[in-house]
N, C-alpha and C. Protein backbone atom coordinates (compact mmCIF):
# COMPACT_ATOMS: atom_id res chain seq x y z
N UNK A 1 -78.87 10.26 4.52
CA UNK A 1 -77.76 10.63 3.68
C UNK A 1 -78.21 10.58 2.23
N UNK A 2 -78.33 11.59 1.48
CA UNK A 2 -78.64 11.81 0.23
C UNK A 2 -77.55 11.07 -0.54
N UNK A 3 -77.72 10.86 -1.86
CA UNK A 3 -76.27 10.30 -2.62
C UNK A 3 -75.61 11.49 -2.94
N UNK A 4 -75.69 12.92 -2.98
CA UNK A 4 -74.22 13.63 -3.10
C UNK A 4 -73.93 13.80 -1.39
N UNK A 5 -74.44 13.77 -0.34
CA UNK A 5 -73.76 13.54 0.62
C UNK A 5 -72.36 12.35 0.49
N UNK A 6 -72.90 11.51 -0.24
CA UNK A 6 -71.75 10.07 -0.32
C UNK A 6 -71.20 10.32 -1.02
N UNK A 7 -71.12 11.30 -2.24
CA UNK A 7 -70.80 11.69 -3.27
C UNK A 7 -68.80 12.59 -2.07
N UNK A 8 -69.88 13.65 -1.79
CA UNK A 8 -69.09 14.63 -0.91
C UNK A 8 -67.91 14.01 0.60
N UNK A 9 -68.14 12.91 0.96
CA UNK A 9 -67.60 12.35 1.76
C UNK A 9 -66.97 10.87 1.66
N UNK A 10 -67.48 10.41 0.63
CA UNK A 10 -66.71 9.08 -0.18
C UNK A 10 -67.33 7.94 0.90
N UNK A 11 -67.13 6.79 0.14
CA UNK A 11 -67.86 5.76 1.03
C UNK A 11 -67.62 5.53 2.11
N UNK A 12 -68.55 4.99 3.19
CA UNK A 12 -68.20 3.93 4.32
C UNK A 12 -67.35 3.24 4.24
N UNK A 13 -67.15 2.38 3.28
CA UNK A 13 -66.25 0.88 3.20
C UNK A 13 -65.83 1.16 1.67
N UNK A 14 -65.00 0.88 1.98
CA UNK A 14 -64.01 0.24 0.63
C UNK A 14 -63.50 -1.20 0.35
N UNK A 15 -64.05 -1.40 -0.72
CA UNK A 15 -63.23 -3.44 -1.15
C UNK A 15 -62.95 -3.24 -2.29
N UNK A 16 -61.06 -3.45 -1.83
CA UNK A 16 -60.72 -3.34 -3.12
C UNK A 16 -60.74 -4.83 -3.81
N UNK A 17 -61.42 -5.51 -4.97
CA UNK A 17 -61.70 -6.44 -5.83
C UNK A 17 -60.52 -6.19 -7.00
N UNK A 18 -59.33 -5.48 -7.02
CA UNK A 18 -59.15 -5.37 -8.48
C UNK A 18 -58.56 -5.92 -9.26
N UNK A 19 -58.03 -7.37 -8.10
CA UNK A 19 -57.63 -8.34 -8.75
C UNK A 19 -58.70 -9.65 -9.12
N UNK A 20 -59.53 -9.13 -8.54
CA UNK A 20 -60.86 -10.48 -8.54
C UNK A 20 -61.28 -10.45 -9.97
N UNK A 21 -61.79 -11.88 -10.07
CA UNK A 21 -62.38 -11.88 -11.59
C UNK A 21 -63.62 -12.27 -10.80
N UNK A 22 -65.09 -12.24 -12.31
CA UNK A 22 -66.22 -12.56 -12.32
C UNK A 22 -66.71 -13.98 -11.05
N UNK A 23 -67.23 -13.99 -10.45
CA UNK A 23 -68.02 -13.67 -9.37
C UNK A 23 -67.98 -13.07 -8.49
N UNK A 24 -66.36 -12.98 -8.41
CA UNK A 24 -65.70 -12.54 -6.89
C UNK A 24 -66.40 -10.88 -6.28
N UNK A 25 -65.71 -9.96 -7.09
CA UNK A 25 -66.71 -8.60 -6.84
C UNK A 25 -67.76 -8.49 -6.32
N UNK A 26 -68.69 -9.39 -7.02
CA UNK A 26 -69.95 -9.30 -6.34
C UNK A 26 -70.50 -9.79 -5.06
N UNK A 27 -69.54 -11.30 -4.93
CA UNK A 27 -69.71 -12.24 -3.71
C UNK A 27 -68.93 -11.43 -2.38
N UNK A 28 -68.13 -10.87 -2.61
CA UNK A 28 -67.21 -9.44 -1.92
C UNK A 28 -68.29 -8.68 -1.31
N UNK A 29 -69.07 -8.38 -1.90
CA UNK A 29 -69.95 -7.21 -1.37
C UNK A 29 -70.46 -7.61 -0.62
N UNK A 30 -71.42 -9.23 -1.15
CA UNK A 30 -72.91 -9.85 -0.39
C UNK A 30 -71.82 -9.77 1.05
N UNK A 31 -70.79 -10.58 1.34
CA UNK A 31 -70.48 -10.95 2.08
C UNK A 31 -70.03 -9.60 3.16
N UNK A 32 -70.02 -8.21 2.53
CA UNK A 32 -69.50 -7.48 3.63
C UNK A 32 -70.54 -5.64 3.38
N UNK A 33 -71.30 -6.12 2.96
CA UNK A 33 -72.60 -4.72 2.76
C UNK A 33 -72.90 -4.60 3.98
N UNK A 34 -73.33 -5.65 4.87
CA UNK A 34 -73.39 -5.79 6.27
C UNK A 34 -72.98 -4.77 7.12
N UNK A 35 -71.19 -4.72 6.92
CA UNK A 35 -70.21 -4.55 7.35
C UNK A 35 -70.69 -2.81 8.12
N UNK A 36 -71.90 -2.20 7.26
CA UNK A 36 -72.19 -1.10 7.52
C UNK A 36 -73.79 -1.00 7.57
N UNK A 37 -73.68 0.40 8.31
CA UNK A 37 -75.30 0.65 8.83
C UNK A 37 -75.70 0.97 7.30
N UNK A 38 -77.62 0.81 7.87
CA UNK A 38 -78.44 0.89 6.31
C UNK A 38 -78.15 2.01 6.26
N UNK A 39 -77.53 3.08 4.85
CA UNK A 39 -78.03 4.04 4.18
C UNK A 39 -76.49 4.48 4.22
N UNK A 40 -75.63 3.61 4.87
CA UNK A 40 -74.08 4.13 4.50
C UNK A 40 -73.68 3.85 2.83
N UNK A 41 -72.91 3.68 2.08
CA UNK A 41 -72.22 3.34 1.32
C UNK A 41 -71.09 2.63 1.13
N UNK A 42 -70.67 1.51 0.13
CA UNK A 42 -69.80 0.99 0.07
C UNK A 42 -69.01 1.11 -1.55
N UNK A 43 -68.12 1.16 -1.86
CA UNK A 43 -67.22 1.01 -2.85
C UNK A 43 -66.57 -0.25 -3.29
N UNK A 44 -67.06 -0.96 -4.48
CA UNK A 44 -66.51 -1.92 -4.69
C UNK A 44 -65.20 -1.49 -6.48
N UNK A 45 -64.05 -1.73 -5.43
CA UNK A 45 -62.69 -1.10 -6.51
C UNK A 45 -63.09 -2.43 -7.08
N UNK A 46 -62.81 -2.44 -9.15
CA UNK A 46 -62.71 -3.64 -9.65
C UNK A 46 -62.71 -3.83 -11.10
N UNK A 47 -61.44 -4.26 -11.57
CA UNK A 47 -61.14 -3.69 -12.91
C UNK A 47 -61.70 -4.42 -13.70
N UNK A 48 -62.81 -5.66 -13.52
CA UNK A 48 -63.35 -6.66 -14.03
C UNK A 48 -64.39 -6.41 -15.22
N UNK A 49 -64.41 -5.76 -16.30
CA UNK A 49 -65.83 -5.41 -16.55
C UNK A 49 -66.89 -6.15 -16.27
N UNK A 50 -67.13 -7.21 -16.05
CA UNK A 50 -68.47 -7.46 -15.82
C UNK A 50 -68.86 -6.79 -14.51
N UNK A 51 -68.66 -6.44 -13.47
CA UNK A 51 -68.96 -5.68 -12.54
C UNK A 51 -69.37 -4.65 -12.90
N UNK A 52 -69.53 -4.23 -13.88
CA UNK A 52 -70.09 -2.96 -14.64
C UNK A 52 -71.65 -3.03 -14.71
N UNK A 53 -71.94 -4.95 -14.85
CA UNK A 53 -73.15 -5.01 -15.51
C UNK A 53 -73.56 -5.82 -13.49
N UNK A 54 -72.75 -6.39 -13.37
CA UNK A 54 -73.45 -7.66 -12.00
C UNK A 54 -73.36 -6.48 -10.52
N UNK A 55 -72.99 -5.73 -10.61
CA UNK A 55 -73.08 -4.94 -9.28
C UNK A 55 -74.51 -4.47 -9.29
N UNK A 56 -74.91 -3.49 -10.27
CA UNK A 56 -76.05 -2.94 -10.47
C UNK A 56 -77.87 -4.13 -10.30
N UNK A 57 -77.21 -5.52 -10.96
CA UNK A 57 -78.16 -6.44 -11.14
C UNK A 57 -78.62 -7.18 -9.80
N UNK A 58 -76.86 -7.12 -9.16
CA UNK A 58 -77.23 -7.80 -7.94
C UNK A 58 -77.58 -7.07 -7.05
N UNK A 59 -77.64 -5.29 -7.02
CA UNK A 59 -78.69 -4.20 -6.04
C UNK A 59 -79.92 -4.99 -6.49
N UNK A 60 -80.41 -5.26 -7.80
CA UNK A 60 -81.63 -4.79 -8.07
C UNK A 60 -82.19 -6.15 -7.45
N UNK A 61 -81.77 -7.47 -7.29
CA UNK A 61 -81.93 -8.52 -7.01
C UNK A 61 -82.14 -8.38 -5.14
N UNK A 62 -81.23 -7.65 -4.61
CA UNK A 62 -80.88 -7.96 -2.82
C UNK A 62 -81.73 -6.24 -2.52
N UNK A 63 -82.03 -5.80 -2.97
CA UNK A 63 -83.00 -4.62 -2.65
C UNK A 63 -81.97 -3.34 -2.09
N UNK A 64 -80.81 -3.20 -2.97
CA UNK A 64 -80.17 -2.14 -2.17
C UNK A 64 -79.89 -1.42 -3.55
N UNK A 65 -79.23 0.00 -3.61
CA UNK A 65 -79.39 1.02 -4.33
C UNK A 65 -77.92 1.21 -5.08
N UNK A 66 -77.63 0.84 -6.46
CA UNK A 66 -76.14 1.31 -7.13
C UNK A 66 -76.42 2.37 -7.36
N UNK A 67 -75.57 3.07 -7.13
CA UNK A 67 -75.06 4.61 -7.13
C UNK A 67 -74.29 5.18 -8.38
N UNK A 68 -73.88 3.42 -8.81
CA UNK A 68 -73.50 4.11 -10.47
C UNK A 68 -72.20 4.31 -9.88
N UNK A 69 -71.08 4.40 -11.33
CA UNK A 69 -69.76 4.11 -10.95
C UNK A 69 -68.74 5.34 -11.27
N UNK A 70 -67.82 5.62 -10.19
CA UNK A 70 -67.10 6.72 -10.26
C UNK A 70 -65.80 6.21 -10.55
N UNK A 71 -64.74 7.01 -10.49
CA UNK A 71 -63.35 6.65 -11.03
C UNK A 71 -62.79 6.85 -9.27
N UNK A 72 -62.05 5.55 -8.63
CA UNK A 72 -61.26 5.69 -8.03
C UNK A 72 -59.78 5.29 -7.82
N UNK A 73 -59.13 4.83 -6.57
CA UNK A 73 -57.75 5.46 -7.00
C UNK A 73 -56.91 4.81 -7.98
N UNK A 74 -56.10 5.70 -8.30
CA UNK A 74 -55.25 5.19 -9.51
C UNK A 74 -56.30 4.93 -10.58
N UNK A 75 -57.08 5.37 -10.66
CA UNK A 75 -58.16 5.52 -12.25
C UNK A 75 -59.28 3.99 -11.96
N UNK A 76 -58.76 3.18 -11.28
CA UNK A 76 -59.74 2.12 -11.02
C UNK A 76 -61.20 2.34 -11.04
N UNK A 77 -62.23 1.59 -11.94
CA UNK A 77 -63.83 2.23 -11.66
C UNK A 77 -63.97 1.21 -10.16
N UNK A 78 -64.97 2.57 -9.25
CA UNK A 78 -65.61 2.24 -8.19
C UNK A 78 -67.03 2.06 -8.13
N UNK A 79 -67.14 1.02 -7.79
CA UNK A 79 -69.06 0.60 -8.20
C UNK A 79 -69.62 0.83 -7.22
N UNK A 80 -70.26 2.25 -6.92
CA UNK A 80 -70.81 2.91 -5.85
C UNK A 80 -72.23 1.93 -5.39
N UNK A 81 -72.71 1.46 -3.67
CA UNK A 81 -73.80 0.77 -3.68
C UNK A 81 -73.97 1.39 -2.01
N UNK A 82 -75.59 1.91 -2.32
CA UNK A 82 -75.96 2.24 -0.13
C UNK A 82 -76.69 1.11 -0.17
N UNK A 83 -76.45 0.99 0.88
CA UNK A 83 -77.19 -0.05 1.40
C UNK A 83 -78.55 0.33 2.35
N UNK A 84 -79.92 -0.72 1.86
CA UNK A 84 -80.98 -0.03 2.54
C UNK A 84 -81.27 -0.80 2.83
N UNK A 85 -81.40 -1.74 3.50
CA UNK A 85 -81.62 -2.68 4.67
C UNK A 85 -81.11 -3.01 5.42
């Protein structure tokens, strides 16, 4: 699955975080990236800014790929991440 394939079909999983504050978002993910096969995608909803900066840090840390962040529903940013392991 290329990333405009995920682009074109929207993620695997969705967690919506958008009430979570700073750690939560991120501990959200570790705990459910799993949740899907390697090379699916997940969406983490989350109005937190630091998730702007800790989604991307914690791909680069756990070896999986941010996709960089799109607008989802109701205008919420979605912190696009596939997972490759």
């Amino acid at each position: 699955m290329s990333t405009s394939d995920a682009d074109e079909t929207g993620p695997d999983l969705v967690l919506d975080c958008r009430d979570l504050r700073c750690p939560m978002p991120v501990i959200e993910l570790a705990k459910h990236v799993g949740d899907v096969e390697v090379g699916a995608t997940v969406a983490v909803l989350a109005h937190d800014p630091a998730a702007r900066v800790d989604i991307p840090a914690w791909c680069r840390m756990r070896g999986h790929e941010a996709l960089g962040e799109a607008v989802g529903p109701d205008g919420v940013p979605a912190h696009r991440v596939r997972r490759l392991h």
